[in-house]
C-alpha atoms as a PDB file:
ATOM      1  CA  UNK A   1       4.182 -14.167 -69.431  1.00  0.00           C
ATOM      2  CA  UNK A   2       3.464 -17.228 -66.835  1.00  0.00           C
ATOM      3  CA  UNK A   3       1.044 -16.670 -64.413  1.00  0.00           C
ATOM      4  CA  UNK A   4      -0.197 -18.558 -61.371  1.00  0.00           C
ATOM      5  CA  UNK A   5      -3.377 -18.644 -59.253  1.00  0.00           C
ATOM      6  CA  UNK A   6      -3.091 -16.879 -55.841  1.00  0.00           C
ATOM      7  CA  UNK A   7      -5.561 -17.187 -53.277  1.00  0.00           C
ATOM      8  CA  UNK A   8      -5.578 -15.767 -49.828  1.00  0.00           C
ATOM      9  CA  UNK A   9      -7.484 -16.522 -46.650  1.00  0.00           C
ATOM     10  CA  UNK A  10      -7.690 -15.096 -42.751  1.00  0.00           C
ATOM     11  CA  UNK A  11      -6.409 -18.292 -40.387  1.00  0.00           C
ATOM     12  CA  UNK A  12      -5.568 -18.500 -36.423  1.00  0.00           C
ATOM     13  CA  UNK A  13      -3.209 -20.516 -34.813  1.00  0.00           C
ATOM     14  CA  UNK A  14      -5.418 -23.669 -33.877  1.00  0.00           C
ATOM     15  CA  UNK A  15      -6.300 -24.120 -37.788  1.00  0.00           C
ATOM     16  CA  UNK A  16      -2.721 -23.529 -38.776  1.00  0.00           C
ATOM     17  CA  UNK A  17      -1.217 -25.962 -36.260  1.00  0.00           C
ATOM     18  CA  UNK A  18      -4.269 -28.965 -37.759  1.00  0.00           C
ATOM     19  CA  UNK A  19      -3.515 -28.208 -41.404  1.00  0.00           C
ATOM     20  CA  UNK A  20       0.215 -28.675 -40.847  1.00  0.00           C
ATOM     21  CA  UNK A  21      -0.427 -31.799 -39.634  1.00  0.00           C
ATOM     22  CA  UNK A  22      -2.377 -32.605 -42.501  1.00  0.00           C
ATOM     23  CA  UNK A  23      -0.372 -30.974 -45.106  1.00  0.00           C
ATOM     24  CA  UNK A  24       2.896 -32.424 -44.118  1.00  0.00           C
ATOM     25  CA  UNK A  25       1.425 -36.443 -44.819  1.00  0.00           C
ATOM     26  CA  UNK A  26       1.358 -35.197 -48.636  1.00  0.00           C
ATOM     27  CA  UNK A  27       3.205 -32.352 -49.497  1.00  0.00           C
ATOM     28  CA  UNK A  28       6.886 -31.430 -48.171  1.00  0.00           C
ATOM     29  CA  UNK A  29       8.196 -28.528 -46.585  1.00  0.00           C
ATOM     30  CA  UNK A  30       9.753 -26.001 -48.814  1.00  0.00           C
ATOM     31  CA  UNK A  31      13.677 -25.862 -48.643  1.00  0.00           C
ATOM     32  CA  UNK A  32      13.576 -23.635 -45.077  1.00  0.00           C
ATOM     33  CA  UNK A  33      10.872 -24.711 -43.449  1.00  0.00           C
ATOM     34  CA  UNK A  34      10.287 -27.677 -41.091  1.00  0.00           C
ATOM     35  CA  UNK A  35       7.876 -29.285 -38.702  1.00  0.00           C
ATOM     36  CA  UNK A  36       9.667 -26.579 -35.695  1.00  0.00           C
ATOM     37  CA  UNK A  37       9.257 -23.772 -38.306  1.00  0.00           C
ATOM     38  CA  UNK A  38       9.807 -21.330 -40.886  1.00  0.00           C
ATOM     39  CA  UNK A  39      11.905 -18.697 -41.711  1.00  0.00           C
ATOM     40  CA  UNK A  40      11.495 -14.793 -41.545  1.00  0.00           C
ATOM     41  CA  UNK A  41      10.885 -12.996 -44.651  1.00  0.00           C
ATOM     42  CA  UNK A  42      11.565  -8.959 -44.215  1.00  0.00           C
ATOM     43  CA  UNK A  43      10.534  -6.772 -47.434  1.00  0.00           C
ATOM     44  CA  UNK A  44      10.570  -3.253 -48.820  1.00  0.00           C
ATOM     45  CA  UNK A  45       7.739  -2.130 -50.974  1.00  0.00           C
ATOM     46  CA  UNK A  46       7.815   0.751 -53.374  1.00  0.00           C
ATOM     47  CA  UNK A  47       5.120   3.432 -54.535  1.00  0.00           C
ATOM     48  CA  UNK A  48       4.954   6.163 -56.533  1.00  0.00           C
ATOM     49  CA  UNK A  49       3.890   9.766 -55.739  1.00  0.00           C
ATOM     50  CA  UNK A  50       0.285   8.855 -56.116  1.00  0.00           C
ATOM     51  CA  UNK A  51       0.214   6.195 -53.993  1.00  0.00           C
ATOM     52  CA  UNK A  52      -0.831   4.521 -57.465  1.00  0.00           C
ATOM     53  CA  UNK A  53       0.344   0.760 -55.972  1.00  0.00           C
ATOM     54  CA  UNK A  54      -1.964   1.348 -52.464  1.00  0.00           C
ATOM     55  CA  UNK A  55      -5.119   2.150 -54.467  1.00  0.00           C
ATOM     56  CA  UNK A  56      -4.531   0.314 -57.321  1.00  0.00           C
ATOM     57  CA  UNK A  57      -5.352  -2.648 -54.544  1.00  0.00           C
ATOM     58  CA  UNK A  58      -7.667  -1.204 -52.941  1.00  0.00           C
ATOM     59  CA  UNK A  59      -9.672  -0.583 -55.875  1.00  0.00           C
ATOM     60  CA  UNK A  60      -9.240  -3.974 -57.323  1.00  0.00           C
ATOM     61  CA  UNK A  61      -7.623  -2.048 -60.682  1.00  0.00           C
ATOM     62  CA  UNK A  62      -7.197  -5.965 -62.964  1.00  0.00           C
ATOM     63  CA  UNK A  63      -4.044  -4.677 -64.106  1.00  0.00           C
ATOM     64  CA  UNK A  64      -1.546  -3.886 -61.577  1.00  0.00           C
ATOM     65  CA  UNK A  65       2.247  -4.171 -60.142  1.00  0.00           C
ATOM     66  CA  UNK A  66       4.621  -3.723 -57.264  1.00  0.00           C
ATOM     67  CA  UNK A  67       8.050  -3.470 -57.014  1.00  0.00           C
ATOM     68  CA  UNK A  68       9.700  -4.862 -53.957  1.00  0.00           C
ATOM     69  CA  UNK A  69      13.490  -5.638 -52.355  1.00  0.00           C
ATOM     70  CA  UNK A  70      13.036  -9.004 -50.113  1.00  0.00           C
ATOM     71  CA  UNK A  71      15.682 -10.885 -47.172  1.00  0.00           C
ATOM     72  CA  UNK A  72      15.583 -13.722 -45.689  1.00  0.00           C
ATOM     73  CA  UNK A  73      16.586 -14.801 -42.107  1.00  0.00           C
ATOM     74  CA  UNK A  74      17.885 -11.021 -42.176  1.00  0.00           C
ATOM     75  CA  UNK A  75      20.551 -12.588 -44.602  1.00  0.00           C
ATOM     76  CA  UNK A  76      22.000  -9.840 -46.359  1.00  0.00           C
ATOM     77  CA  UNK A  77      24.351 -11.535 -48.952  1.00  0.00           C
ATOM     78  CA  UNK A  78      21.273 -12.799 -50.701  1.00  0.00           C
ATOM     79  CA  UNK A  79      18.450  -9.984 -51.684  1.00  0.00           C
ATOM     80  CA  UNK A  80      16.329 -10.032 -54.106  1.00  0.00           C
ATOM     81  CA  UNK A  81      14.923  -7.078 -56.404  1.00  0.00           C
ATOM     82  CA  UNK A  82      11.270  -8.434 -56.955  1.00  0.00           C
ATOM     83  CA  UNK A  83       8.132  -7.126 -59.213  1.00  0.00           C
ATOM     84  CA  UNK A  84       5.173  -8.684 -58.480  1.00  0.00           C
ATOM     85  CA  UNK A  85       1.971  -8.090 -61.223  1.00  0.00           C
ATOM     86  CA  UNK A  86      -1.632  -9.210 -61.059  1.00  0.00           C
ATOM     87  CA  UNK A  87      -3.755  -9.567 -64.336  1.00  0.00           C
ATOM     88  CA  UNK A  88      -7.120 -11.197 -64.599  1.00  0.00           C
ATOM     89  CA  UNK A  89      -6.983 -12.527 -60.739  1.00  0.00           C
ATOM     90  CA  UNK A  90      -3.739 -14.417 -61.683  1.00  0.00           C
ATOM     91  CA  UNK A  91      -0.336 -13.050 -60.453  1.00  0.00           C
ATOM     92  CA  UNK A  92       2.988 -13.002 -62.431  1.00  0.00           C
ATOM     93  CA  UNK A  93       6.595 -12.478 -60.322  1.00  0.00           C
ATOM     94  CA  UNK A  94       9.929 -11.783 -61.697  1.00  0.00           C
ATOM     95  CA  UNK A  95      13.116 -11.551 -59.838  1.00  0.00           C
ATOM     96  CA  UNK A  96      16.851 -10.863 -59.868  1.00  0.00           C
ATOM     97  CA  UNK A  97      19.982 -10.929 -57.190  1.00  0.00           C
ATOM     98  CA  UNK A  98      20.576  -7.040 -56.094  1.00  0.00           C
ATOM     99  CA  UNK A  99      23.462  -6.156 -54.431  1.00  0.00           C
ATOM    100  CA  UNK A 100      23.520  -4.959 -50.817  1.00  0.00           C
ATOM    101  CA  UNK A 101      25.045  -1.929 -51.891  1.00  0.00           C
ATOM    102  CA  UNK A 102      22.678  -1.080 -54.554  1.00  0.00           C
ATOM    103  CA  UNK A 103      19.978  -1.962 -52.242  1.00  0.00           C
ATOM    104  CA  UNK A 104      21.250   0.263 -49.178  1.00  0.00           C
ATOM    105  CA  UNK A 105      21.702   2.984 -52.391  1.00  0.00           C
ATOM    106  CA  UNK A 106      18.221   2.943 -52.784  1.00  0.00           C
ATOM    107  CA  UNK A 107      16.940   3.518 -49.504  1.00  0.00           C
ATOM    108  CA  UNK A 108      18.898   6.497 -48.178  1.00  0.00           C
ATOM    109  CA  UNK A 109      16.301   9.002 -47.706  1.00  0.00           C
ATOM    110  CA  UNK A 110      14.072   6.259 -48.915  1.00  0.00           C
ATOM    111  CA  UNK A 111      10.677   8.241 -47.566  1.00  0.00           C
ATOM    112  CA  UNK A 112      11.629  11.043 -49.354  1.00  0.00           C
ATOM    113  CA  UNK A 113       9.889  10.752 -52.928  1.00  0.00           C
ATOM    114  CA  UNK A 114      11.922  13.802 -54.296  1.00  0.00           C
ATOM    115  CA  UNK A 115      15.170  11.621 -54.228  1.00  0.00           C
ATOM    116  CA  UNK A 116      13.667   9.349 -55.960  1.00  0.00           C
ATOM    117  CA  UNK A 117      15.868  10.305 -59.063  1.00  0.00           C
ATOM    118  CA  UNK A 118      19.142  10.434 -57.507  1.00  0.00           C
ATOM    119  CA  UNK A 119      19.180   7.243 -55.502  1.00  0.00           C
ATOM    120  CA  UNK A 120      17.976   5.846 -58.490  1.00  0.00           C
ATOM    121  CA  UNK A 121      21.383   6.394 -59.993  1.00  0.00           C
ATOM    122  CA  UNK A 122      22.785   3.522 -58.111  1.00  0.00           C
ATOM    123  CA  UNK A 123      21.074   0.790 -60.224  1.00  0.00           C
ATOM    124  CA  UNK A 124      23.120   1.702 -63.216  1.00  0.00           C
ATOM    125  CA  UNK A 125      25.723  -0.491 -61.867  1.00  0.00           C
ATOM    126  CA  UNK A 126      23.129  -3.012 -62.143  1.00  0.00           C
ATOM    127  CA  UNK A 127      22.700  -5.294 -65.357  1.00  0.00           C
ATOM    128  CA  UNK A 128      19.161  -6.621 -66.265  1.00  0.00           C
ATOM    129  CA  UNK A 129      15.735  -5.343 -67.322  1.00  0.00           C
ATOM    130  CA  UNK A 130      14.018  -5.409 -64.029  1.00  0.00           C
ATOM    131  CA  UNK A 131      16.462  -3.124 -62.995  1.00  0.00           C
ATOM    132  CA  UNK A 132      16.486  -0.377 -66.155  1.00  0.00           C
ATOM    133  CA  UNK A 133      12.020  -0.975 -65.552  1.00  0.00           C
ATOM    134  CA  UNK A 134      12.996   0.183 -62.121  1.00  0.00           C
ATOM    135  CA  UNK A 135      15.360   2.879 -62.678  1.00  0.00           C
ATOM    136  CA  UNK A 136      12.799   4.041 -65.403  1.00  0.00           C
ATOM    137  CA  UNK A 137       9.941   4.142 -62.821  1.00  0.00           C
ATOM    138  CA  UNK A 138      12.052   6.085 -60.015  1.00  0.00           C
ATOM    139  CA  UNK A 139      12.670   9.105 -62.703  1.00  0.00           C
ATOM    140  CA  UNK A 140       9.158   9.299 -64.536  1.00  0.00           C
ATOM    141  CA  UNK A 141       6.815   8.439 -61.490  1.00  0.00           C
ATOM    142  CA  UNK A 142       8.903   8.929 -58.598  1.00  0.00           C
ATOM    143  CA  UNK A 143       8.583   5.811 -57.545  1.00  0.00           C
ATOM    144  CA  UNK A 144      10.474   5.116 -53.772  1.00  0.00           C
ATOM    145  CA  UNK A 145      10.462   2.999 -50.682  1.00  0.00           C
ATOM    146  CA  UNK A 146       7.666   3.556 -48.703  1.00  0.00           C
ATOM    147  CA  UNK A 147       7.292   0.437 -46.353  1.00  0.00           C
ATOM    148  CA  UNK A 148       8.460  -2.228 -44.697  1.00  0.00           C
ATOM    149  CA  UNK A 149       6.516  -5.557 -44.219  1.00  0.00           C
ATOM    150  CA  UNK A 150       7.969  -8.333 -42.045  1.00  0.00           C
ATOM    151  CA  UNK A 151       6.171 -11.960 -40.615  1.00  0.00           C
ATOM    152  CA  UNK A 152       7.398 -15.604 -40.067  1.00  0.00           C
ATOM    153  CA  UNK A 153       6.514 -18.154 -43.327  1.00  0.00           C
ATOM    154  CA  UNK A 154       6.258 -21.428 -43.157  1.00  0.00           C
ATOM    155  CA  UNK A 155       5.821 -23.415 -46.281  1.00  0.00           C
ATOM    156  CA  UNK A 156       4.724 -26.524 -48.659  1.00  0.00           C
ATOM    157  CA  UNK A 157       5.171 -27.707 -51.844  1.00  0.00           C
ATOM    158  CA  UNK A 158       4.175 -30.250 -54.220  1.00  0.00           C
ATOM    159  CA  UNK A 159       5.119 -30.699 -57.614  1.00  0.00           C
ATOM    160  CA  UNK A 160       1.505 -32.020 -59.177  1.00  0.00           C
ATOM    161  CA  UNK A 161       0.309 -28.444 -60.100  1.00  0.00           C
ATOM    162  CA  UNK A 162       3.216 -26.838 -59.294  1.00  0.00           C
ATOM    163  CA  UNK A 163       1.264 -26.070 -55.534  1.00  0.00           C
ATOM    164  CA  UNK A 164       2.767 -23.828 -53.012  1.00  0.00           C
ATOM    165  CA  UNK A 165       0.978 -23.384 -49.252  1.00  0.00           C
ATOM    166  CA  UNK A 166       2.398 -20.740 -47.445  1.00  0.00           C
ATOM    167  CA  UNK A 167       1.524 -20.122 -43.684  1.00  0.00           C
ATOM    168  CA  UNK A 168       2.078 -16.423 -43.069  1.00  0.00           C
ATOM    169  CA  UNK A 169       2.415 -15.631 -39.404  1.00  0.00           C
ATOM    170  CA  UNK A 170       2.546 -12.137 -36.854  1.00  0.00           C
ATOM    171  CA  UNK A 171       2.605  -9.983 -40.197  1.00  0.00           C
ATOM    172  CA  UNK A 172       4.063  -6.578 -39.116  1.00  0.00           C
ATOM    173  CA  UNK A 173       5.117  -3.274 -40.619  1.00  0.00           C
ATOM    174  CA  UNK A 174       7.475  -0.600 -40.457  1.00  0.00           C
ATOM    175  CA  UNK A 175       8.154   3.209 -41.859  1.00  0.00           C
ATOM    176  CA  UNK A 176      11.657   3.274 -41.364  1.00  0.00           C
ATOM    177  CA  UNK A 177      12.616   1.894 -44.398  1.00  0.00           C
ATOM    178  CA  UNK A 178      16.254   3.345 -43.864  1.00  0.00           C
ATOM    179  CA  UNK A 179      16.483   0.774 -41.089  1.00  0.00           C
ATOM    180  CA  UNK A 180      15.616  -2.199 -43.391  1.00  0.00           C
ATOM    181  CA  UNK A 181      19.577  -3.861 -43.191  1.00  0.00           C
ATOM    182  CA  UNK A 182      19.271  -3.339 -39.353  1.00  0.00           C
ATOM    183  CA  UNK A 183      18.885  -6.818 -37.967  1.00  0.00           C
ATOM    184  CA  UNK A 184      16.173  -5.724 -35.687  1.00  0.00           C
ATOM    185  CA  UNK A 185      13.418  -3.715 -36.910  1.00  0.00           C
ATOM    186  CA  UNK A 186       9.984  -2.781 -34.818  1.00  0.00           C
ATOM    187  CA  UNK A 187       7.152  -3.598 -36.951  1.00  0.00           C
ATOM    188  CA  UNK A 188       3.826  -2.765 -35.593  1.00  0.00           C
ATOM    189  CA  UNK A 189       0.982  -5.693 -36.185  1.00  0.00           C
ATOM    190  CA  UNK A 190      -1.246  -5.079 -39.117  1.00  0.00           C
ATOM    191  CA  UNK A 191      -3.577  -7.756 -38.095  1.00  0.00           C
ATOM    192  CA  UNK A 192      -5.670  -9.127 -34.984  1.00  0.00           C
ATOM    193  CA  UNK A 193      -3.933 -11.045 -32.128  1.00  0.00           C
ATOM    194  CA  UNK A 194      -3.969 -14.222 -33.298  1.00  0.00           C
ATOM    195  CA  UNK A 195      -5.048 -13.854 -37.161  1.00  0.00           C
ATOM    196  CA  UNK A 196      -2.720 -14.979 -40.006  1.00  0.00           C
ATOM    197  CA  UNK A 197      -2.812 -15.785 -43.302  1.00  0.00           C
ATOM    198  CA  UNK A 198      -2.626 -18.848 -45.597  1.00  0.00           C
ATOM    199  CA  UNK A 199      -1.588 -18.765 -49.304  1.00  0.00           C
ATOM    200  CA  UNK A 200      -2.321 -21.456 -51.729  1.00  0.00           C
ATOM    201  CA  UNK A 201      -0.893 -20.878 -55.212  1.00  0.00           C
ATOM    202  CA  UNK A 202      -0.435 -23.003 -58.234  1.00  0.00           C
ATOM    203  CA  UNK A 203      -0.751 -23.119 -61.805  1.00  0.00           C
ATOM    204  CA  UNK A 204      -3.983 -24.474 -63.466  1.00  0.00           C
ATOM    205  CA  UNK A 205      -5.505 -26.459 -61.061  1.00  0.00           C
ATOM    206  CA  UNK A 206      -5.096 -27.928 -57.631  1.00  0.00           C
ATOM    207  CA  UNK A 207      -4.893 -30.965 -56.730  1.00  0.00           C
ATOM    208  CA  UNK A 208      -8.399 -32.944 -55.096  1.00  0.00           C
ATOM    209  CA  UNK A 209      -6.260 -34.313 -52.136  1.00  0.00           C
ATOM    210  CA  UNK A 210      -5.163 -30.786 -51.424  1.00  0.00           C
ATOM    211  CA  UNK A 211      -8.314 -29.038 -51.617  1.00  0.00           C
ATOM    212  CA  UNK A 212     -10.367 -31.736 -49.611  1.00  0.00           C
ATOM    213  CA  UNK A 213      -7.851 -31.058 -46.920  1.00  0.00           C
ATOM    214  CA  UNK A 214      -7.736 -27.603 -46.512  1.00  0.00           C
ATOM    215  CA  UNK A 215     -11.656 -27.327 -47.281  1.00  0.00           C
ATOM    216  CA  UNK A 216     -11.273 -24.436 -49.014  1.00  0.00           C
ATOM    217  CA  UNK A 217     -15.228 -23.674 -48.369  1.00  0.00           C
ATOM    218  CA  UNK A 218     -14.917 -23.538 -44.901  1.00  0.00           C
ATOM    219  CA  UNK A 219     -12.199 -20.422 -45.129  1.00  0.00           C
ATOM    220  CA  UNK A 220     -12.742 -16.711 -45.098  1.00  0.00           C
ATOM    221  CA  UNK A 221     -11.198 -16.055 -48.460  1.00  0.00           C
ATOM    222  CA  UNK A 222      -9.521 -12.211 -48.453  1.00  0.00           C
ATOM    223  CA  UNK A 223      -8.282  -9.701 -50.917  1.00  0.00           C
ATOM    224  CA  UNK A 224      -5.697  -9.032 -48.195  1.00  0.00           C
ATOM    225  CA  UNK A 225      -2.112  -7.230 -48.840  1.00  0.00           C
ATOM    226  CA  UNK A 226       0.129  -6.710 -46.971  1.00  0.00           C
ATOM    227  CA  UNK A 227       1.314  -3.656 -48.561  1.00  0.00           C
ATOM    228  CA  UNK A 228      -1.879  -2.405 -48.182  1.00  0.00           C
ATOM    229  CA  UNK A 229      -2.538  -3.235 -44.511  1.00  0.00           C
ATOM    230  CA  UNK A 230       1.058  -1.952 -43.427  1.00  0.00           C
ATOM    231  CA  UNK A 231       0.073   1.411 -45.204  1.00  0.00           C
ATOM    232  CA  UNK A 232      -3.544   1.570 -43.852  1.00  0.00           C
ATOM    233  CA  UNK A 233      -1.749   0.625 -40.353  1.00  0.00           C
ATOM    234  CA  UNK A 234       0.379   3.788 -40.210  1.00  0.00           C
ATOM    235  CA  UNK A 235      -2.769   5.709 -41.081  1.00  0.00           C
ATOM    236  CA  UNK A 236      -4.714   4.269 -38.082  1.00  0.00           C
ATOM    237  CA  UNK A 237      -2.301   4.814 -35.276  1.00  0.00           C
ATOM    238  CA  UNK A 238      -1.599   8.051 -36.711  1.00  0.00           C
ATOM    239  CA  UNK A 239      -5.286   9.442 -36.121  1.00  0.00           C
ATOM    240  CA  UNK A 240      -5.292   7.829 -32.588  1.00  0.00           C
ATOM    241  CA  UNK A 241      -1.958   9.957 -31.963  1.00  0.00           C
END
């Protein structure tokens, strides 16, 4: 299995706005992106009855995944059924094309962890092993859709290393994971006004010309995820209520 160094750090707007200008002398922008922006990325993460994927990072377990369903641009005619694993500090992704009607199958009642099996059904029409691992995992664990985590990327890349910068902007959340196909959804900010966060990912090693510009050392490097801070978010505002 391939797997790729991930590291995260907390960024505001004024370092964003002088590493783009940096960045963009070396690397180029991913396929969406461009110097007057990104692109909107809106996903639905799963967890099981335990909550086994929330404290799993919390806890720091080495060994973990998460199962997702990811748009872009609130394009539904192109979604992706994602599983996203972390071994050894190193993360591992694999993906396949879902239908919108498979998709929409699995979130009726989506909050509901008892329907887990019967939704489930849907992804028989599907063909491919992520799907049977996830059909597997919604009838032994009760594994269902428990968020929704939305924000504004904007990206790099670079072949040497296989490097990928992401600039992760006004990261927000939503319960209503029924309401995912809805072009507008109201996701509450899981962050401080004004705090984002940059992702640098690559293979073995990254580049010197990279790393001397975003001077790594300077950054406040984070465990953050955003499953975990959408989750902890409902949490908050639901002890203030």
């Amino acid at each position: 299995m391939y797997y790729r160094v991930e590291d995260k750090y907390i960024i505001y707007e004024d370092q964003i706005a002088y590493l783009i200008n940096r960045l963009k002398e070396v690397m180029a922008y991913d396929e969406h992106s461009s110097e007057d922006g990104g692109y909107l990325i809106r996903s639905v993460y799963f967890d099981d009855v335990n909550d086994s994927a929330l404290f799993e990072n919390e806890g720091g377990v080495d060994e973990r995944e998460k199962f997702r369903i990811r748009t872009y641009e609130r394009d539904d005619s192109f979604i992706r059924l994602e599983e996203k694993s972390k071994k050894s500090g190193l993360t591992h992704k694999e993906s396949a094309v879902i239908s919108k009607e498979t998709a929409r199958g699995l979130l009726l009642d989506g909050n509901m962890a008892e329907r887990a099996p019967v939704n489930s059904q849907v992804l028989l029409r599907e063909d491919g092993f992520l799907f049977k691992k996830l059909y597997a995992r919604m009838n032994t664990a009760l594994l269902h859709p428990v968020t929704i985590v939305e924000y504004e990327r904007q990206a790099f890349v670079e072949k040497v290393g296989n490097v990928r910068i992401t600039f992760d902007r006004n990261i927000g959340a939503s319960e209503y994971v029924d309401r995912f196909f809805e072009r507008d959804v109201y996701a509450r900010p899981v962050m401080e006004s004004g705090a984002h966060i940059l992702e640098v990912k690559y293979d073995e090693l990254l580049p010197e010309y990279i790393q001397q510009i975003l001077e790594i050392g300077s950054l406040q490097r984070t465990a953050f995820s955003k499953y975990t801070m959408a989750r902890r978010n409902y949490e908050e505002i639901g002890e203030i209520l």
